[in-house]
C-alpha atoms as a PDB file:
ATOM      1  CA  UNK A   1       9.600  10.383   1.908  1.00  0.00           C
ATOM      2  CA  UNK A   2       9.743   8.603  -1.289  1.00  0.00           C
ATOM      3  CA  UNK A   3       8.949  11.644  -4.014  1.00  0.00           C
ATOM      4  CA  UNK A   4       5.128  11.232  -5.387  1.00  0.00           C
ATOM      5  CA  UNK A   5       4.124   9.421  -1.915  1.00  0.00           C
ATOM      6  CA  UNK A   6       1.122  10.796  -0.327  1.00  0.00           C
ATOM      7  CA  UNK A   7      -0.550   9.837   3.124  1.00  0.00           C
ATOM      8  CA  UNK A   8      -3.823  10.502   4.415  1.00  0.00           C
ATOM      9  CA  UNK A   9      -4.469  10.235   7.978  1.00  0.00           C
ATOM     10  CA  UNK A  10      -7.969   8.532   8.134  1.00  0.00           C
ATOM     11  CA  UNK A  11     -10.909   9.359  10.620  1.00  0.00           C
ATOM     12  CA  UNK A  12     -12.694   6.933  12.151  1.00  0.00           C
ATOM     13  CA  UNK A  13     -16.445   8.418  13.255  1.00  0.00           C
ATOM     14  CA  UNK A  14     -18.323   6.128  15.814  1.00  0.00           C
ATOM     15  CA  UNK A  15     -21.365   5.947  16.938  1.00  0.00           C
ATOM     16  CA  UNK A  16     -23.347   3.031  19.028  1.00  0.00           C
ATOM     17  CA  UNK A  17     -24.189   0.963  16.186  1.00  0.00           C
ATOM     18  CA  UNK A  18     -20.247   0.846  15.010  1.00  0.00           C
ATOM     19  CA  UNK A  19     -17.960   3.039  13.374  1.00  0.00           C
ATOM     20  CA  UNK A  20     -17.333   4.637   9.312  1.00  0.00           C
ATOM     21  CA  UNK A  21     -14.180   5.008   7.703  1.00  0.00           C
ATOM     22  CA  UNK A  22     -13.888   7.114   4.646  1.00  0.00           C
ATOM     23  CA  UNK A  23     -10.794   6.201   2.599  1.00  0.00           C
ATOM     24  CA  UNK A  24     -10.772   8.235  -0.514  1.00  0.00           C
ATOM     25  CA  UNK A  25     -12.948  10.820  -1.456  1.00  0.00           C
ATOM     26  CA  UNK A  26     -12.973  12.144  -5.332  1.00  0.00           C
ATOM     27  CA  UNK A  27     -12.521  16.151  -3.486  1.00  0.00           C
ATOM     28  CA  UNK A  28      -9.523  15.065  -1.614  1.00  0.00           C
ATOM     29  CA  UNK A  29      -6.284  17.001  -2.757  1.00  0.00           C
ATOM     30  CA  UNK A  30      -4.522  13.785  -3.073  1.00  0.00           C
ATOM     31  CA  UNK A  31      -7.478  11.970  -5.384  1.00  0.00           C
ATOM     32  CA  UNK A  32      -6.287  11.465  -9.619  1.00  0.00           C
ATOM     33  CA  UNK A  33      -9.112   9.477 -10.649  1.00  0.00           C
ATOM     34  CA  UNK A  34     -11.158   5.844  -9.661  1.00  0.00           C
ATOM     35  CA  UNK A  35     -10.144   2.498 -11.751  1.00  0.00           C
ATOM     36  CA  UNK A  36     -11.707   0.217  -9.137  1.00  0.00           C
ATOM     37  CA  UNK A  37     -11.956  -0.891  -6.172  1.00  0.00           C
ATOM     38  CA  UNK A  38     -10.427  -4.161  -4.618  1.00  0.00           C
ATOM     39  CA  UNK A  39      -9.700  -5.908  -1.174  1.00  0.00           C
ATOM     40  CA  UNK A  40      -6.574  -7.963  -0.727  1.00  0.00           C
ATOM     41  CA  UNK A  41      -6.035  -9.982   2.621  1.00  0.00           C
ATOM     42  CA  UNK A  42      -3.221 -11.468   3.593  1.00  0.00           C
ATOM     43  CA  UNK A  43      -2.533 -13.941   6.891  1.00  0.00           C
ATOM     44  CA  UNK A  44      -0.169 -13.186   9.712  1.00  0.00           C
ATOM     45  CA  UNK A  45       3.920 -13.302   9.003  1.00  0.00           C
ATOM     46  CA  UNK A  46       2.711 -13.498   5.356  1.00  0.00           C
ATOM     47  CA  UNK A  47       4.771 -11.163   2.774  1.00  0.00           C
ATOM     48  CA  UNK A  48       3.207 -10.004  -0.473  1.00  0.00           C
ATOM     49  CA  UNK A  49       5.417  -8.075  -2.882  1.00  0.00           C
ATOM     50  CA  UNK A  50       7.500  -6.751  -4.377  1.00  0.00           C
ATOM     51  CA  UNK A  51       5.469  -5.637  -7.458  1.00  0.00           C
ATOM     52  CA  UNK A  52       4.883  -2.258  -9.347  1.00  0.00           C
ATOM     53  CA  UNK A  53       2.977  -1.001 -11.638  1.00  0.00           C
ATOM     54  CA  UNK A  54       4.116   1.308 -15.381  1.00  0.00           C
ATOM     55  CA  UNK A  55       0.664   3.054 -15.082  1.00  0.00           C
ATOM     56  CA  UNK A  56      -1.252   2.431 -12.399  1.00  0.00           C
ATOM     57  CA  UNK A  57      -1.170   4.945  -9.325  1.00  0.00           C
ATOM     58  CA  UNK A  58      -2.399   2.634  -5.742  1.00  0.00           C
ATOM     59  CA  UNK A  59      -3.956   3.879  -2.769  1.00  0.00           C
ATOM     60  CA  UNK A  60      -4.202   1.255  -0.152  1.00  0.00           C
ATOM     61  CA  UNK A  61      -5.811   1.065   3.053  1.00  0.00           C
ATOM     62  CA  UNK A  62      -5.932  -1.236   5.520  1.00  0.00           C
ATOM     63  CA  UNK A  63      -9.604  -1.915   7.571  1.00  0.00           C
ATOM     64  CA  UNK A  64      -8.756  -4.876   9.258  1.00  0.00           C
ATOM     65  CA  UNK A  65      -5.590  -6.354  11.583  1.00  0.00           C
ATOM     66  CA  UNK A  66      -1.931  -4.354  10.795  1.00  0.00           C
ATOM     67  CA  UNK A  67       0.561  -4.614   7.427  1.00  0.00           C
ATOM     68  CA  UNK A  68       3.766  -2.930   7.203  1.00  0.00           C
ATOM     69  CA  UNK A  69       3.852  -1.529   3.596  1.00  0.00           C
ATOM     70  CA  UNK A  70       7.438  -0.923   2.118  1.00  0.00           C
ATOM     71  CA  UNK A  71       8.387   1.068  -0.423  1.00  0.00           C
ATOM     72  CA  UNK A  72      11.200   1.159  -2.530  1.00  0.00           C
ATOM     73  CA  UNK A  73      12.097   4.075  -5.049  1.00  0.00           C
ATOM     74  CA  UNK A  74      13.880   1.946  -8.264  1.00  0.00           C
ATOM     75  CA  UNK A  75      12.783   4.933 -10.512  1.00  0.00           C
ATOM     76  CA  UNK A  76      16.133   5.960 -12.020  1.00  0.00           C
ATOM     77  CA  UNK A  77      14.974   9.742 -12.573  1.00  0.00           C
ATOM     78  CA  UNK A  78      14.236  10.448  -9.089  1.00  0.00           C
ATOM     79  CA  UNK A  79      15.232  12.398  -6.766  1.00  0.00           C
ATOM     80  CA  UNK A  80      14.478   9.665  -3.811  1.00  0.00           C
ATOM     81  CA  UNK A  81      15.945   6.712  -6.034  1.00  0.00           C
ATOM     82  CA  UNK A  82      16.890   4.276  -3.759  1.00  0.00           C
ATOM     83  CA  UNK A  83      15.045   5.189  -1.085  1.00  0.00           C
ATOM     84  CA  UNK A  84      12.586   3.270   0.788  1.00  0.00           C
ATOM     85  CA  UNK A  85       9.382   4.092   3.378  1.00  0.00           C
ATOM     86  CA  UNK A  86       8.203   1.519   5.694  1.00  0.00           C
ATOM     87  CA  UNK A  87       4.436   2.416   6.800  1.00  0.00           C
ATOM     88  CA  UNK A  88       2.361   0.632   9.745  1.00  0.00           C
ATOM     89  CA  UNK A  89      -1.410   0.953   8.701  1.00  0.00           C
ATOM     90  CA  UNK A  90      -4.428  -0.528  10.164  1.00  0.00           C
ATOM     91  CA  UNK A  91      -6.795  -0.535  13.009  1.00  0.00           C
ATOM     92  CA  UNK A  92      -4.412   0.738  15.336  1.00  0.00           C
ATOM     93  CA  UNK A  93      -2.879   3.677  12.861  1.00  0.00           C
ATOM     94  CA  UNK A  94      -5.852   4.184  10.272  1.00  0.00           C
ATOM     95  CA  UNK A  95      -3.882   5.717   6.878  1.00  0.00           C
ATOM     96  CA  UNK A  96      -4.394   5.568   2.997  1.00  0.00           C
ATOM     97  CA  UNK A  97      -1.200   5.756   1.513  1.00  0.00           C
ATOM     98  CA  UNK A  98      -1.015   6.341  -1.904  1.00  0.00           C
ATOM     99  CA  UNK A  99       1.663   4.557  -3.845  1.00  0.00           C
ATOM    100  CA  UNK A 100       3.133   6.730  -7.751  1.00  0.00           C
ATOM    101  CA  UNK A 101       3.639   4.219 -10.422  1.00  0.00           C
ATOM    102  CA  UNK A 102       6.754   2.556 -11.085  1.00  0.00           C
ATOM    103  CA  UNK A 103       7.498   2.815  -7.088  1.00  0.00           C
ATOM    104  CA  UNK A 104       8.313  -0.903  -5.907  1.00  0.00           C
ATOM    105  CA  UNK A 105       5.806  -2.272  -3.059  1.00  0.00           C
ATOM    106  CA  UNK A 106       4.879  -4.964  -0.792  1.00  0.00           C
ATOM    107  CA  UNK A 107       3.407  -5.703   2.402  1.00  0.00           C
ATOM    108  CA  UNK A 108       3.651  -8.292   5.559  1.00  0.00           C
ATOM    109  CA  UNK A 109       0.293  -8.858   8.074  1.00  0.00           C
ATOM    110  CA  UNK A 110       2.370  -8.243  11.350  1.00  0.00           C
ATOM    111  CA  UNK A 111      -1.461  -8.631  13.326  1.00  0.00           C
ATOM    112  CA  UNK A 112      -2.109 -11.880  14.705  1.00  0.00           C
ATOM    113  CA  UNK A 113      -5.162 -12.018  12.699  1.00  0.00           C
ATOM    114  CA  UNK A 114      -5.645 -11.784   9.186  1.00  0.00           C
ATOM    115  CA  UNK A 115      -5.094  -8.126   7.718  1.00  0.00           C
ATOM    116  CA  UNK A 116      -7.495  -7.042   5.113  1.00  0.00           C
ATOM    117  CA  UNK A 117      -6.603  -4.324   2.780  1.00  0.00           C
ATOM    118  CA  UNK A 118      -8.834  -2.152   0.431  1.00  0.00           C
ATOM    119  CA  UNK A 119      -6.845  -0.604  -2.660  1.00  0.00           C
ATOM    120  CA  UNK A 120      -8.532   1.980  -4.853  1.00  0.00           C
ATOM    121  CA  UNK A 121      -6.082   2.412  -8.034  1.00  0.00           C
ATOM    122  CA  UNK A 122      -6.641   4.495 -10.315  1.00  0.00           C
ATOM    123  CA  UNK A 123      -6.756   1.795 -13.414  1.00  0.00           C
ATOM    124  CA  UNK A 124      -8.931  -0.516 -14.320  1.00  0.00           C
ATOM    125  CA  UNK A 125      -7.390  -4.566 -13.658  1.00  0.00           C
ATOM    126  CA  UNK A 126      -6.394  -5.985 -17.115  1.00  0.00           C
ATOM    127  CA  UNK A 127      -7.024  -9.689 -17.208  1.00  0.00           C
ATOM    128  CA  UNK A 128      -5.319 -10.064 -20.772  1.00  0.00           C
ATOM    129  CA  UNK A 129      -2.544  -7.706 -20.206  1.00  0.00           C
ATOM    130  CA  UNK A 130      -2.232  -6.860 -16.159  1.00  0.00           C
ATOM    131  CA  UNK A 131      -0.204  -3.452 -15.231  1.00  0.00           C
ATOM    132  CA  UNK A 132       1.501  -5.480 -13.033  1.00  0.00           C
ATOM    133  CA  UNK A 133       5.173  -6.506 -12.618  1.00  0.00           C
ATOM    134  CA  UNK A 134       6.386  -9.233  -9.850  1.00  0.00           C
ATOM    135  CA  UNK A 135       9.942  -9.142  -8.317  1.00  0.00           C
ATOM    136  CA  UNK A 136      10.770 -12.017  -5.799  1.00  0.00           C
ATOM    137  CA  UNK A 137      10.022 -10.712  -2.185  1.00  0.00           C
ATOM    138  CA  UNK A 138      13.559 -12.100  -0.966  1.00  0.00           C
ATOM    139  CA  UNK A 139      16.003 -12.940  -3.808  1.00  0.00           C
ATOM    140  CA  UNK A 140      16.415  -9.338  -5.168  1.00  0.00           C
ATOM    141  CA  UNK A 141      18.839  -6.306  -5.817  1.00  0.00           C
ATOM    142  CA  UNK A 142      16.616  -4.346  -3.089  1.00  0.00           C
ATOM    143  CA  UNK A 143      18.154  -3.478   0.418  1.00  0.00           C
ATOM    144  CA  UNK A 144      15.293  -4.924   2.070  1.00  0.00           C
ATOM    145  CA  UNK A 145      15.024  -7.117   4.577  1.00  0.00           C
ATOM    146  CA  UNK A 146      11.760  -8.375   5.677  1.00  0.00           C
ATOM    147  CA  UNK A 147      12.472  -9.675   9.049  1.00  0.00           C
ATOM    148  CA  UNK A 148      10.630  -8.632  11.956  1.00  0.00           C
ATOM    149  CA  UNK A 149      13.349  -5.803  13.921  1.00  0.00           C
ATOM    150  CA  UNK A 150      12.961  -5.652  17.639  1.00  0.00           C
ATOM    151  CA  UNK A 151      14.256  -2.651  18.390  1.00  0.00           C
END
């Protein structure tokens, strides 16, 4: 595992009326602090990445359809460097993972419905300067190939 990664199996408690989901909870072992909260969806086959953050820690969830969240280690003081964690979360494998700074990520909705993600970073979204750094999903120096692999 990518050093700094963290995962948190999630519970889901039913009842008759439905189901709760905790995510992130401020006396979890893995919790640094709460910047805000935010819900990303994206539609099936769709890819959205690569991006990283300089301060910003991410803990994402997913509460709706299935993602595959990659990971890619370009940090050149680690001891993973290079490496990269692929991660199925959703309904059918409820997990937070949470996602160090500086660690390249993305996502693709492999449901056949719309996935919809909740993120819980630990920083507060900058409009006028955003800790947020884009690197083209395909046309990169990552070993990364977003292709569906039937194995």
């Amino acid at each position: 595992m990518i050093h700094g990664v963290v995962t948190k199996k999630l519970k889901m408690i039913p009842d008759e009326r439905g189901h709760l989901m905790e995510i992130i909870r401020r006396d979890d072992e893995l919790f640094v602090k709460f910047g805000q909260v935010y819900m990303t969806t994206a539609y099936p086959g769709v890819v959205k990445g690569w991006h990283y953050h300089k301060k910003q820690i991410d803990n994402f969830a997913v509460v709706k359809g299935m993602i595959k969240l990659v990971l890619y280690d370009n940090r050149a003081d680690s001891p993973t460097k290079e490496e990269i964690n692929e991660f199925f979360l959703g309904e059918h494998n409820p997990l937070l993972v949470q996602i160090p700074n500086l660690v390249l990520h993305g996502f693709k909705c492999i449901s056949q419905e719309e996935a919809i993600c909740i993120n819980c970073p630990t920083e507060v979204y900058n409009y006028d300067q955003p800790d947020e750094f884009r690197v083209d999903p395909h046309k990169n120096g990552i070993p990364y190939n977003w292709e569906r692999k039937n194995g």
